[in-house]
N, C-alpha and C. Protein backbone atom coordinates (compact mmCIF):
# COMPACT_ATOMS: atom_id res chain seq x y z
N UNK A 1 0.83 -1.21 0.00
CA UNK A 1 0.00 0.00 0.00
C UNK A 1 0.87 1.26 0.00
N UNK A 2 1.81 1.15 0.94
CA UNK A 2 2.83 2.34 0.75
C UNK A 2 3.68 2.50 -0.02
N UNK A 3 4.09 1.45 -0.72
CA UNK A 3 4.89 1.74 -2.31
C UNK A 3 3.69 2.17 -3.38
N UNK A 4 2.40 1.60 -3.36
CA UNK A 4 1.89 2.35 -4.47
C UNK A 4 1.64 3.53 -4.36
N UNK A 5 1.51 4.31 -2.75
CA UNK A 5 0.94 5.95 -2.37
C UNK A 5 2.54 6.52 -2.90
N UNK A 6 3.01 6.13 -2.50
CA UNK A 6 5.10 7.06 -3.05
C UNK A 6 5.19 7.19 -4.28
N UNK A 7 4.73 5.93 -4.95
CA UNK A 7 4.54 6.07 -6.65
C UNK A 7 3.81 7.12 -7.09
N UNK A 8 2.27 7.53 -6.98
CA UNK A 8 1.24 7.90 -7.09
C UNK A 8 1.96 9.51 -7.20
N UNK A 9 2.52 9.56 -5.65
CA UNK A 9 2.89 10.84 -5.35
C UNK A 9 4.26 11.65 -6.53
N UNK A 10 5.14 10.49 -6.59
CA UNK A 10 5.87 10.46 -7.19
C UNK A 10 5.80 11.40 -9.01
N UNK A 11 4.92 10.33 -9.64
CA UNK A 11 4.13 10.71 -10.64
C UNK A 11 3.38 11.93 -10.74
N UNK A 12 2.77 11.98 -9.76
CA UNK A 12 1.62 13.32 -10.08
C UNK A 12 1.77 13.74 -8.41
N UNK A 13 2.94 14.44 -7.78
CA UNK A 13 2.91 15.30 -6.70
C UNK A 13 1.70 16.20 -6.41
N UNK A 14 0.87 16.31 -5.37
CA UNK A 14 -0.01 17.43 -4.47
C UNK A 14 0.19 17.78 -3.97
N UNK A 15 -0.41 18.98 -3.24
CA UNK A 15 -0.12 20.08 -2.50
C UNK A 15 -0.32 19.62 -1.31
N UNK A 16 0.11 18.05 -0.43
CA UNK A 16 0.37 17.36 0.71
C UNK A 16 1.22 17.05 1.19
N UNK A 17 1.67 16.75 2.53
CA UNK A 17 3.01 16.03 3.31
C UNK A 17 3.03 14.94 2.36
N UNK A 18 2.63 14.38 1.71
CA UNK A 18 3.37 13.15 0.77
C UNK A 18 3.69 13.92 -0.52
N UNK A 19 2.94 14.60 -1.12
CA UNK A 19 3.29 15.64 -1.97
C UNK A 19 4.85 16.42 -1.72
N UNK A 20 4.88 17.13 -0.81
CA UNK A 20 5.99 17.97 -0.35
C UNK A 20 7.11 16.54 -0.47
N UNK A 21 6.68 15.58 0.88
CA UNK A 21 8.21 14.89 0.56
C UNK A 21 9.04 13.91 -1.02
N UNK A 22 7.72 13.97 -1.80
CA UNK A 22 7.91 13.54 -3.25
C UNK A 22 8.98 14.84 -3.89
N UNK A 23 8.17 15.94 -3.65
CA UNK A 23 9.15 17.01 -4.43
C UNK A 23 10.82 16.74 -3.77
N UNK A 24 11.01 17.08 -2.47
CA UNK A 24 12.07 16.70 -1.97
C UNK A 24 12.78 15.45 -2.58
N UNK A 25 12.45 14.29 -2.77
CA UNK A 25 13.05 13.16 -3.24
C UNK A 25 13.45 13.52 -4.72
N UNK A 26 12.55 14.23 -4.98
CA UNK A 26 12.75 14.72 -6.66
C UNK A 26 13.89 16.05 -6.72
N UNK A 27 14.24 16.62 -6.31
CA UNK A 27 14.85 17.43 -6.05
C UNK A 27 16.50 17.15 -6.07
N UNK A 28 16.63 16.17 -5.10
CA UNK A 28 17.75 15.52 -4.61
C UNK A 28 18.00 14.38 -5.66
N UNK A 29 16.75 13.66 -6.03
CA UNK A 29 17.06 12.76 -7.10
C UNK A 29 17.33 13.07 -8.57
N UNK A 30 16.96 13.90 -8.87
CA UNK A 30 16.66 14.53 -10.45
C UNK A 30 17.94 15.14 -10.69
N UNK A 31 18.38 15.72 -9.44
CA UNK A 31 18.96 16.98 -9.91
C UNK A 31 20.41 16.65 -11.02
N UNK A 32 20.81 15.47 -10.98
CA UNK A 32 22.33 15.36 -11.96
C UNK A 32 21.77 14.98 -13.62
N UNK A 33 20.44 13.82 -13.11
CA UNK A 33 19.83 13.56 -14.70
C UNK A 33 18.80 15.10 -15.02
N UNK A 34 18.23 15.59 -14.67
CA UNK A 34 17.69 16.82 -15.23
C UNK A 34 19.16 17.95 -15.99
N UNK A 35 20.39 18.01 -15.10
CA UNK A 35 20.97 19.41 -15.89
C UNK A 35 21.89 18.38 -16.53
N UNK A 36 22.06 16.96 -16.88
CA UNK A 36 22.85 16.21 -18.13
C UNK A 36 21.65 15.90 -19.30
N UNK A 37 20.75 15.81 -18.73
CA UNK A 37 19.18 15.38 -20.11
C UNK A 37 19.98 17.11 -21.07
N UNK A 38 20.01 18.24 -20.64
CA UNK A 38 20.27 19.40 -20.72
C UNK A 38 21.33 19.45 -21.76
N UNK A 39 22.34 19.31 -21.32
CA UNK A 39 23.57 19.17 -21.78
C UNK A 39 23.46 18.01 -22.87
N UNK A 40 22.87 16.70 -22.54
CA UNK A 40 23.04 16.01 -23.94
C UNK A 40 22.11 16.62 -25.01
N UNK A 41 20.72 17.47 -24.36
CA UNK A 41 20.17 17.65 -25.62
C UNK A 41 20.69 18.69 -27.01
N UNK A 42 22.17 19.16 -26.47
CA UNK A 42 22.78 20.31 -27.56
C UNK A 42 22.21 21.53 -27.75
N UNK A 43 21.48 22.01 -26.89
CA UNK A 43 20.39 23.15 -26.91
C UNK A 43 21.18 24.16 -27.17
N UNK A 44 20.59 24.90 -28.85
CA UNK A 44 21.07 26.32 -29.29
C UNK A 44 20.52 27.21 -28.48
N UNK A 45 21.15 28.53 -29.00
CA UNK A 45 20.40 29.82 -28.66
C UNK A 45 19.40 30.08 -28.95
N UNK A 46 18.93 29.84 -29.92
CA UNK A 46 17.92 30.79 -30.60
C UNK A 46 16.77 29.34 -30.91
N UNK A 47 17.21 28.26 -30.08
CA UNK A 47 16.27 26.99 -30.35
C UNK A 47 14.74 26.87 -29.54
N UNK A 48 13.59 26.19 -29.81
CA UNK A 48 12.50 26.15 -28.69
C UNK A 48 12.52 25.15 -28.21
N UNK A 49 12.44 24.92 -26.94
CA UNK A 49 12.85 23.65 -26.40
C UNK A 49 12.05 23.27 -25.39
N UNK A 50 11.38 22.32 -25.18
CA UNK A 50 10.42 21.46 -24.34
C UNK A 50 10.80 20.64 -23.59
N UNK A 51 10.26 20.99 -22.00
CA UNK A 51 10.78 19.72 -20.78
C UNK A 51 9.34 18.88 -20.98
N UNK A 52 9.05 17.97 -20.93
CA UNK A 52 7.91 16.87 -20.47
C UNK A 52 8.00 16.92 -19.24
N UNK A 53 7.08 16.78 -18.06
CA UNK A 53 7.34 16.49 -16.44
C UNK A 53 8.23 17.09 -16.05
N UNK A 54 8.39 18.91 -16.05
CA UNK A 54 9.21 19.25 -15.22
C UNK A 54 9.12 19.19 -14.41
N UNK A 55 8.61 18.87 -12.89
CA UNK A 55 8.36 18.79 -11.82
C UNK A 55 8.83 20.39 -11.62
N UNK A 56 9.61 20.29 -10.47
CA UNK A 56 9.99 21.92 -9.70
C UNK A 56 10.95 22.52 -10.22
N UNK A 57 11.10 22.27 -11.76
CA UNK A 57 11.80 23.57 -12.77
C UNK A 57 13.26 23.10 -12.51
N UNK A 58 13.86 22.43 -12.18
CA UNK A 58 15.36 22.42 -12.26
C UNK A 58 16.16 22.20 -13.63
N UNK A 59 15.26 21.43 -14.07
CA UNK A 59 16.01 21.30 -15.71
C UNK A 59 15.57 22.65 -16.66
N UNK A 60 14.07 23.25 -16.43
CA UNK A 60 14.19 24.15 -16.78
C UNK A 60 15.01 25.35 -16.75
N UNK A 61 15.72 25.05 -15.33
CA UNK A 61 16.46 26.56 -14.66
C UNK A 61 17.89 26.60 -15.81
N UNK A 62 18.02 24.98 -16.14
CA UNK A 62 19.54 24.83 -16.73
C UNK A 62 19.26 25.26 -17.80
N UNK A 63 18.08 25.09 -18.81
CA UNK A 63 17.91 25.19 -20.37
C UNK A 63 17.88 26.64 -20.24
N UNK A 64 17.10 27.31 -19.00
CA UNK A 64 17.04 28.67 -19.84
C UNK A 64 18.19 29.28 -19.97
N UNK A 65 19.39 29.22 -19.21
CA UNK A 65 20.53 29.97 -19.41
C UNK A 65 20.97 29.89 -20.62
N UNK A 66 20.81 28.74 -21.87
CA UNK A 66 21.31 28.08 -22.34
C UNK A 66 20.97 28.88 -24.14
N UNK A 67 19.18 29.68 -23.38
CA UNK A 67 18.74 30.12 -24.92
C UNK A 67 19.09 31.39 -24.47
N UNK A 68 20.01 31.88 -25.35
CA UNK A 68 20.49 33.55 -24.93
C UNK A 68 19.93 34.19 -26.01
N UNK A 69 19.43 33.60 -27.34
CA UNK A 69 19.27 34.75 -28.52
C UNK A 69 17.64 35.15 -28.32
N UNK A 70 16.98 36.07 -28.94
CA UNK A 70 15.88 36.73 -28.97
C UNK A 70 14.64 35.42 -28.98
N UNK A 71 15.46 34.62 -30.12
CA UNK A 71 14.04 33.67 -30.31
C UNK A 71 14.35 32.48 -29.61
N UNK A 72 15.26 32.15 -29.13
CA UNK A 72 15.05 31.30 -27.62
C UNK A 72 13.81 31.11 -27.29
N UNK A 73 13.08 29.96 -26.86
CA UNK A 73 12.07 29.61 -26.41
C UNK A 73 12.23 28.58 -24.83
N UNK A 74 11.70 28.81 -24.48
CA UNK A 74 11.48 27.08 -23.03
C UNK A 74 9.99 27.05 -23.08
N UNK A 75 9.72 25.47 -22.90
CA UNK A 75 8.10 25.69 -23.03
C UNK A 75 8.37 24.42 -21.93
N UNK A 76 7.65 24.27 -20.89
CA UNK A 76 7.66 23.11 -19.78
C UNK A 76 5.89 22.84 -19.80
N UNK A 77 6.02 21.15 -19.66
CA UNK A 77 4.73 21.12 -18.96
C UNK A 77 4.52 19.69 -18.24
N UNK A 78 3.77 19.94 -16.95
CA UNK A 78 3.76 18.70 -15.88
C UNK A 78 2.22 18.71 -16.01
N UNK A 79 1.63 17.48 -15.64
CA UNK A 79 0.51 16.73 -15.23
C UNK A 79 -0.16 17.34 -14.07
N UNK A 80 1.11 17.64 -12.80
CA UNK A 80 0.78 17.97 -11.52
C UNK A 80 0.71 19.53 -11.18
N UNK A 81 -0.62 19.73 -10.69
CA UNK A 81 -0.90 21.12 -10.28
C UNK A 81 0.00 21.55 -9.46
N UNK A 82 0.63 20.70 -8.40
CA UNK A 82 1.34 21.64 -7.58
C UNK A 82 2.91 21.49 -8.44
N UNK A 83 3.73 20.95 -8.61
CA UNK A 83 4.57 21.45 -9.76
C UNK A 83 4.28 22.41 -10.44
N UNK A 84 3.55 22.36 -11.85
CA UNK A 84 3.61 23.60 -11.93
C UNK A 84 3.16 25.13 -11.40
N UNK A 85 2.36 25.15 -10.21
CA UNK A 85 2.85 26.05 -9.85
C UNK A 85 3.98 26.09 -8.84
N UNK A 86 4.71 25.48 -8.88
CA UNK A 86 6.07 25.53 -8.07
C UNK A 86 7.24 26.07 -9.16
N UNK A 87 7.11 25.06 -10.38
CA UNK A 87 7.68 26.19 -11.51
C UNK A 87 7.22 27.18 -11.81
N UNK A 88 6.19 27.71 -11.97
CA UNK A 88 6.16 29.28 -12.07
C UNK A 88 6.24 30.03 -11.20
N UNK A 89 6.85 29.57 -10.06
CA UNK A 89 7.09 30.57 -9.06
C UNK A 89 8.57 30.66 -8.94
N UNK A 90 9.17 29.06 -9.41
CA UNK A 90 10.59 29.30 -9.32
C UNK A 90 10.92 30.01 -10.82
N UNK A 91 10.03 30.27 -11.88
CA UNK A 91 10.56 30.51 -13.01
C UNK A 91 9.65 31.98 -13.69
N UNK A 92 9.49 32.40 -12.18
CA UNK A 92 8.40 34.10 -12.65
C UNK A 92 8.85 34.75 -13.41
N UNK A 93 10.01 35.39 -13.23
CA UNK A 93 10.86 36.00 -13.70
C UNK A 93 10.86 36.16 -15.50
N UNK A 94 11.00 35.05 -15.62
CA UNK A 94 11.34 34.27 -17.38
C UNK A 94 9.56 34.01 -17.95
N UNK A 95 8.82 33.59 -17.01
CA UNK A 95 7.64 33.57 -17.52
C UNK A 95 6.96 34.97 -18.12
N UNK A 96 7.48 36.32 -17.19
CA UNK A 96 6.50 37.39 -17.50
C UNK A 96 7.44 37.84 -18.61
N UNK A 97 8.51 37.46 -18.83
CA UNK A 97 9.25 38.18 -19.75
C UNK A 97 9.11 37.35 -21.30
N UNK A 98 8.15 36.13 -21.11
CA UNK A 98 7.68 35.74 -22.23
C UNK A 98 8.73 34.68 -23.11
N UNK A 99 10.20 34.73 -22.39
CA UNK A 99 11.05 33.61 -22.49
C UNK A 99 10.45 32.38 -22.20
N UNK A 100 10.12 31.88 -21.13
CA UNK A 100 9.68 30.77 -20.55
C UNK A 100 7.99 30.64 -21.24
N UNK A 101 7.74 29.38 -21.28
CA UNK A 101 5.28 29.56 -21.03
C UNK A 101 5.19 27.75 -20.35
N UNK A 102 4.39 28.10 -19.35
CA UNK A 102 4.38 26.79 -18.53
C UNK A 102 2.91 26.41 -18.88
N UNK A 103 2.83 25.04 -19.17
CA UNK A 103 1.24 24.48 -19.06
C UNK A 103 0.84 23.13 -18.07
N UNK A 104 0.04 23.51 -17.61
CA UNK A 104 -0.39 22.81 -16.26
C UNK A 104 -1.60 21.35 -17.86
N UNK A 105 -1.06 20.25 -17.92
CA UNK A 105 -1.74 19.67 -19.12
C UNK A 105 -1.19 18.02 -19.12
N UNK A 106 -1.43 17.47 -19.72
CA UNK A 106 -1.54 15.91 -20.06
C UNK A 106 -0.34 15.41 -21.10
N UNK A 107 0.66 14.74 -20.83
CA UNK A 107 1.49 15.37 -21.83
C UNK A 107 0.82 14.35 -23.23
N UNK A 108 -0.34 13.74 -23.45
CA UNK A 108 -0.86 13.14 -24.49
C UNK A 108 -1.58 14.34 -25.08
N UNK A 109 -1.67 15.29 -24.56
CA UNK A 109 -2.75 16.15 -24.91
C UNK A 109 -1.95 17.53 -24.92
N UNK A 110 -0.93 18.10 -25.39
CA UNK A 110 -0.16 19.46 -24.94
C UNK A 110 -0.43 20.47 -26.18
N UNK A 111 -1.13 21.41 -25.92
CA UNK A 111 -1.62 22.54 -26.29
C UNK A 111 -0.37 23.43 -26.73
N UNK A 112 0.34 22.43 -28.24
CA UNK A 112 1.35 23.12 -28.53
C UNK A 112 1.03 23.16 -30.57
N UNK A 113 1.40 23.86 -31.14
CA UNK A 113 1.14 23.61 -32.84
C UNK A 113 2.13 22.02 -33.21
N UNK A 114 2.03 21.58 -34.26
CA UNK A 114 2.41 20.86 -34.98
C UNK A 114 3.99 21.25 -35.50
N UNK A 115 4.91 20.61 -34.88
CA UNK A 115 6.48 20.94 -35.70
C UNK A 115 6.82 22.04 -35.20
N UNK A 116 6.76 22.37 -34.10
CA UNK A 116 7.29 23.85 -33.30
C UNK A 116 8.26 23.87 -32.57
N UNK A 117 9.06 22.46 -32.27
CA UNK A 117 9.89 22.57 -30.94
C UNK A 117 11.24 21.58 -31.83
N UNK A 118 12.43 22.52 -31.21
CA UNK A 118 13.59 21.80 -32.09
C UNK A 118 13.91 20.87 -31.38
N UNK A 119 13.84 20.66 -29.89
CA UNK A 119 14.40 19.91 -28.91
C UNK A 119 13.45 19.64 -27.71
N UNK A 120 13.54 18.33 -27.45
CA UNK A 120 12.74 18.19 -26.10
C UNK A 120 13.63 17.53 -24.95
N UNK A 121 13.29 17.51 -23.79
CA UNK A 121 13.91 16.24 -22.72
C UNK A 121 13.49 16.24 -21.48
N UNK A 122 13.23 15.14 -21.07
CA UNK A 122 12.68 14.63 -19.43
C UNK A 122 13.26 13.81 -18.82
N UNK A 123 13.52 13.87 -17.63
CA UNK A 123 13.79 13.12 -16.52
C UNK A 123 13.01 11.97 -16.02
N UNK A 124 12.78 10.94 -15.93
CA UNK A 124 11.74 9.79 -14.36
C UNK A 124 10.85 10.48 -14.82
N UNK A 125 10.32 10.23 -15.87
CA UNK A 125 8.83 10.97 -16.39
C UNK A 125 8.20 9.63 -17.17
N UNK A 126 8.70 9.53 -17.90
CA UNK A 126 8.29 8.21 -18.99
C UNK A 126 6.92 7.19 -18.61
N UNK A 127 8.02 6.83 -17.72
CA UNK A 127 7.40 5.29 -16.62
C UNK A 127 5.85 5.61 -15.61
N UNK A 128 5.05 7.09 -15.93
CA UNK A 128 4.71 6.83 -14.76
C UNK A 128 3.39 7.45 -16.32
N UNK A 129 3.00 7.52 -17.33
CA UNK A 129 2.72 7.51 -18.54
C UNK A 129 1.40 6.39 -18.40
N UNK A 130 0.42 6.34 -18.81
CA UNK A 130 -0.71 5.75 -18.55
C UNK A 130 -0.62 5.06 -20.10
N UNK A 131 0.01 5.42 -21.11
CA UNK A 131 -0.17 4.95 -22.27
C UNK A 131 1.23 5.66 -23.34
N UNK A 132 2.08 4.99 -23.19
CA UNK A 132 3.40 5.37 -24.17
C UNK A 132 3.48 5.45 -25.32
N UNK A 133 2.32 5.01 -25.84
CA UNK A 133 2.57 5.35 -27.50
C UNK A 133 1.72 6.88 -28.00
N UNK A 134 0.69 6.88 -27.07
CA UNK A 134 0.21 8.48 -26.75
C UNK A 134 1.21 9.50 -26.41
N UNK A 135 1.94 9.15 -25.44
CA UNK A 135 2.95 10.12 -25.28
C UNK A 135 3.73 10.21 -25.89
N UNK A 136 4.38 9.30 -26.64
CA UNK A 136 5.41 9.52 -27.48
C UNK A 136 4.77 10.31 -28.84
N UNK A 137 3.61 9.93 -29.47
CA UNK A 137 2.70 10.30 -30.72
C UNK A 137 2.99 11.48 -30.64
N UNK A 138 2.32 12.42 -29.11
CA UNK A 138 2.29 13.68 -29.13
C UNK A 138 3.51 14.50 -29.20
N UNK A 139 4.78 13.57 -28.51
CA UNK A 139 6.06 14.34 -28.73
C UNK A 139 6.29 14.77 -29.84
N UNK A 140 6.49 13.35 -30.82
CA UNK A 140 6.90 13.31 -31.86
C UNK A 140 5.97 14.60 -32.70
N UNK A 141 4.48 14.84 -32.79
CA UNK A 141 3.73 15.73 -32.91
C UNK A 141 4.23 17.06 -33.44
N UNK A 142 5.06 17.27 -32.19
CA UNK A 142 5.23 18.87 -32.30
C UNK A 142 6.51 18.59 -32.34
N UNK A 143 7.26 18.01 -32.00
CA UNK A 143 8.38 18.38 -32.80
C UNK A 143 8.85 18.39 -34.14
N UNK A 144 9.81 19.29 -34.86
CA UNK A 144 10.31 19.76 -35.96
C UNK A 144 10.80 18.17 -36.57
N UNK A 145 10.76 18.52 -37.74
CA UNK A 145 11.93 17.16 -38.63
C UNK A 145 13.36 17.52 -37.81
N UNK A 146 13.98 16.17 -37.43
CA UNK A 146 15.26 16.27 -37.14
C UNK A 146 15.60 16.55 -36.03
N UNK A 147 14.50 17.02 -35.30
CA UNK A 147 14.54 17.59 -33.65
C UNK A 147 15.02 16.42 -32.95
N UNK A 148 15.99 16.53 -31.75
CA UNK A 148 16.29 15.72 -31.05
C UNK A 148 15.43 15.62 -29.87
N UNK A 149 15.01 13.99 -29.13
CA UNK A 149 14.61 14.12 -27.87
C UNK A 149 15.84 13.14 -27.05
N UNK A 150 15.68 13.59 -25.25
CA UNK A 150 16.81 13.21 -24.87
C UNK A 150 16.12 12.80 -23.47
N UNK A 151 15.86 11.40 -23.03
CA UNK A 151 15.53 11.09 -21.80
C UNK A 151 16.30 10.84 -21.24
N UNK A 152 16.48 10.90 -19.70
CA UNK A 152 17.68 10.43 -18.76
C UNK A 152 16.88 9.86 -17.57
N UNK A 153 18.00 8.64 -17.20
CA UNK A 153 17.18 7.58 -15.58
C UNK A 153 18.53 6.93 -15.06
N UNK A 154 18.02 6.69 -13.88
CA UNK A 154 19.03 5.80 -13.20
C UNK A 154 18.62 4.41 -13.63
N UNK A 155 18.58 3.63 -14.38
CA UNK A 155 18.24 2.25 -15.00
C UNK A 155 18.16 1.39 -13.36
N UNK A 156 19.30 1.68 -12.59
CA UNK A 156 19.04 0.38 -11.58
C UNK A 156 18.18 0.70 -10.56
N UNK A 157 17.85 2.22 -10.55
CA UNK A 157 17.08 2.83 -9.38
C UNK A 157 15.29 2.64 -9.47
N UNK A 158 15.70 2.47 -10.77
CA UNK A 158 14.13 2.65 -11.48
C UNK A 158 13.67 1.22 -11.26
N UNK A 159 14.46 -0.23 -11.75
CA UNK A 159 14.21 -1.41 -11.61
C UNK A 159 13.92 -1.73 -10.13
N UNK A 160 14.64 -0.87 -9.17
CA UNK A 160 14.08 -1.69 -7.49
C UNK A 160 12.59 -0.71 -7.33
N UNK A 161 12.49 0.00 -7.62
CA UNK A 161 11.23 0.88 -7.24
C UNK A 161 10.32 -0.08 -8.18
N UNK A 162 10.34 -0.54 -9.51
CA UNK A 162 9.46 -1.23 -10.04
C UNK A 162 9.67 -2.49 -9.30
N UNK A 163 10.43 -2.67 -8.37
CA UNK A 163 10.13 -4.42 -7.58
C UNK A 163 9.87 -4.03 -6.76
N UNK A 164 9.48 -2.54 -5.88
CA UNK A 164 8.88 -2.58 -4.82
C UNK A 164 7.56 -2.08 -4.90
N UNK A 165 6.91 -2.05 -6.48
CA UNK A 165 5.74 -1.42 -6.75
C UNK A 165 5.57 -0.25 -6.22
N UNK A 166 6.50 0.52 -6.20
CA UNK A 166 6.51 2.44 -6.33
C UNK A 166 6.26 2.61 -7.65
N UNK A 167 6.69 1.90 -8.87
CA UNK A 167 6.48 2.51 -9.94
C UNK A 167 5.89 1.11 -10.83
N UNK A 168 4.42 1.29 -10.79
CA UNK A 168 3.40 -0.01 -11.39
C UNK A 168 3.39 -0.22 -12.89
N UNK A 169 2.65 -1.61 -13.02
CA UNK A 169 3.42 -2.32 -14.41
C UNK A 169 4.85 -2.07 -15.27
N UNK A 170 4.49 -2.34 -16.53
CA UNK A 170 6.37 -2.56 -17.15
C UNK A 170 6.26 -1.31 -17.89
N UNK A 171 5.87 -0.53 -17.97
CA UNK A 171 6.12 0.50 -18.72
C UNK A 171 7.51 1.54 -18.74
N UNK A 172 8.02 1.38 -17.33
CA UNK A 172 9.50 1.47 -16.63
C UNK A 172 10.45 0.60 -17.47
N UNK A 173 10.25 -0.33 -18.31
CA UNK A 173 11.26 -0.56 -18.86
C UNK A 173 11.69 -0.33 -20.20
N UNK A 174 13.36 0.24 -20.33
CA UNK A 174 13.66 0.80 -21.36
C UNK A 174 13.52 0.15 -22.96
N UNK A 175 13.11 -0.82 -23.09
CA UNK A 175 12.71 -1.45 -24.57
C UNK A 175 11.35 -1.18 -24.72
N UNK A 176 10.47 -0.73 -23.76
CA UNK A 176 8.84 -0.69 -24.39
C UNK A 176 8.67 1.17 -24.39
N UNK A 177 9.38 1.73 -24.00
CA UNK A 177 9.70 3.09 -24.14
C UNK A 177 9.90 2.88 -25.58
N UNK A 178 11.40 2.67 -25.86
CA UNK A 178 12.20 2.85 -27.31
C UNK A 178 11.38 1.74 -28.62
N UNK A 179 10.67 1.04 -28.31
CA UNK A 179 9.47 0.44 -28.97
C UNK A 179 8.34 1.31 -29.54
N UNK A 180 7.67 2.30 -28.52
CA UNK A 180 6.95 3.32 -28.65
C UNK A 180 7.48 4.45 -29.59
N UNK A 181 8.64 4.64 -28.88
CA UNK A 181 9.45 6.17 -29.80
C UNK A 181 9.27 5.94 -31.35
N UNK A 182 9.74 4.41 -31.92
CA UNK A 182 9.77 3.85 -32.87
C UNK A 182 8.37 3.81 -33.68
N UNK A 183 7.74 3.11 -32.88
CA UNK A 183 6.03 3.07 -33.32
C UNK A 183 5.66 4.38 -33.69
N UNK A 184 6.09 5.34 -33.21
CA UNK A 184 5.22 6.60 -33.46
C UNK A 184 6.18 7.78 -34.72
N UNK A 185 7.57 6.89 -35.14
CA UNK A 185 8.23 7.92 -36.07
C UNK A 185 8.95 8.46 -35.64
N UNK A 186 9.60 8.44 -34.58
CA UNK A 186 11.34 8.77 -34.10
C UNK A 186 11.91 7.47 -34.84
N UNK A 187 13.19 8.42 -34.98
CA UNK A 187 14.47 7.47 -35.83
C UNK A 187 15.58 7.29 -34.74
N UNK A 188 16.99 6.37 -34.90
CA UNK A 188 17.98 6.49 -34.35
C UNK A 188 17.67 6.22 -32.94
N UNK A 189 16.90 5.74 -32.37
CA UNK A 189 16.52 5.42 -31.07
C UNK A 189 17.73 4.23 -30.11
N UNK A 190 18.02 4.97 -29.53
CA UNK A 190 19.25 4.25 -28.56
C UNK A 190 18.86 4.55 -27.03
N UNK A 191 20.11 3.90 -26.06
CA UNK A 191 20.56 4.10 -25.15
C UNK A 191 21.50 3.76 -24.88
N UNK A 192 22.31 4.43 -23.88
CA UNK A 192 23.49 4.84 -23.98
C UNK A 192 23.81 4.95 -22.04
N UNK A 193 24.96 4.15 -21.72
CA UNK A 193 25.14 4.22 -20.72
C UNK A 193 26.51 5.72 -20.42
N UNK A 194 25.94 6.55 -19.29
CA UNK A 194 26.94 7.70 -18.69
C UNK A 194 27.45 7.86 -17.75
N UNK A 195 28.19 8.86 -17.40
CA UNK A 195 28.48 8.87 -15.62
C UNK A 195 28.97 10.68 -16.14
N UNK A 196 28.31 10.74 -14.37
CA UNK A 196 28.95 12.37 -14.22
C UNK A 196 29.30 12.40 -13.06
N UNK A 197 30.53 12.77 -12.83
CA UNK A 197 30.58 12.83 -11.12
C UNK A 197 30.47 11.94 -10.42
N UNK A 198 31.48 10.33 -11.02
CA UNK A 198 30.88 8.96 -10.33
C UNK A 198 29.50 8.17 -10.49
N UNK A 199 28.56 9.64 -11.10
CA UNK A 199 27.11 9.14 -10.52
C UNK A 199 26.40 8.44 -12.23
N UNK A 200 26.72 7.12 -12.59
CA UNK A 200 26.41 6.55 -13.63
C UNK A 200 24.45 6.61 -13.75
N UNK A 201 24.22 6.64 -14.98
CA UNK A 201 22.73 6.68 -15.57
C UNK A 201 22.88 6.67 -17.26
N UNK A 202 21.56 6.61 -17.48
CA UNK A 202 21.70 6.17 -19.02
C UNK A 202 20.53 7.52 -19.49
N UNK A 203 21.01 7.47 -21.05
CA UNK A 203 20.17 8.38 -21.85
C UNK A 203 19.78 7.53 -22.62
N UNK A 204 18.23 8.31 -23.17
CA UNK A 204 18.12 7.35 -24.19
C UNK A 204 17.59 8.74 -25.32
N UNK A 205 18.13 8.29 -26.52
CA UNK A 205 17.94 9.32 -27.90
C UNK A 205 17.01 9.13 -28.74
N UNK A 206 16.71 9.70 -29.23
CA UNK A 206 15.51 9.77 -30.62
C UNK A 206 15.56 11.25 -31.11
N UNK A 207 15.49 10.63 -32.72
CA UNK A 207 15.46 11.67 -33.61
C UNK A 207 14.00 11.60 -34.18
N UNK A 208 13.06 12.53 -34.56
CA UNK A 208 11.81 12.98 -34.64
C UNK A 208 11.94 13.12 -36.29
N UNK A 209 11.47 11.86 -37.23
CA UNK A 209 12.03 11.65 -38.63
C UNK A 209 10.41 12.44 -39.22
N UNK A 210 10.18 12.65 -40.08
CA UNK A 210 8.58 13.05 -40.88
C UNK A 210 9.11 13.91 -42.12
């Protein structure tokens, strides 16, 4: 019962003591795969670029430094009400200035045009996805021909939480992800084992072919 409430929370954080200590775990956990998802995705200046499940803006905080030219874009959007407003409070600043636009939305359903985004990337987002070939459809959606997407996980961290049922059915595993990416028209679909700072995790790539 208490691995599926941590999951739950995990996935879609509220504005509760299990809520709060999810963000915390996310915080501390995210924080090396959110600013390397960053760094592998090659993000230009002048590129528009999409987090899936930002939770509390940390990967966002890294991308925005990252778009310095006029048409720089960041576009974030989480599932969970209290995330995003936790990113727009950590990311006011950039929001009123029309750099940043946050949507509180479904990521099967994201209220974005068709072929608009050069780059996307998420963190421990994937796995908690009610239907992966929806989510991936819609990525693939809006992103541009050629656009890169760039997921990042701890592969072994993710496998004990799926044996302690924190994180329910197989959708957590990396071949029915990169199955989906495929199904829906990403090309070049890999993974790739890393380390930063001792602290090993894997990416996984797709190129957005149409």
């Amino acid at each position: 019962m208490w691995a599926a409430k941590v999951g739950k929370e995990l996935g879609h954080p509220t504005r509760s003591v299990a809520g709060w200590l999810a963000t915390k775990i996310l915080k501390v956990y995210n924080q090396v795969l959110e600013e390397n998802a960053v760094q592998l995705c090659k993000i230009r200046p002048g590129d528009t670029v999409l987090e899936v499940g930002h939770g509390p803006g940390l990967g966002l905080q890294s991308a925005a430094k990252l778009l310095t030219q006029p048409t720089g874009q960041l576009i974030g959007v989480d599932y969970s009400e209290y995330m995003h407003q936790m990113a727009s409070d950590r990311m006011k600043k950039l929001v009123a200035s029309g750099k940043v636009t946050l949507h509180h939305c479904d990521v099967a359903a994201m209220p974005l045009g068709d072929s608009t985004v050069d780059k996307v990337f998420h963190c421990n987002c994937y796995y908690f996805w009610p239907d992966l070939r929806k989510g991936a459809a819609e990525i693939h959606r809006v992103m541009k021909a050629g656009g890169l997407m760039v997921t990042t996980l701890r592969l072994s961290g993710v496998a004990t939480a799926a044996r302690m049922g924190i994180i329910p059915g197989e959708n957590w595993r990396p071949d029915n992800y990169m199955a989906a990416l495929r199904d829906t028209g990403f090309t070049d679909v890999r993974m790739e084992n890393k380390c930063h700072k001792y602290i090993g995790f894997q990416a996984i790539y797709a190129t957005a072919s149409k």
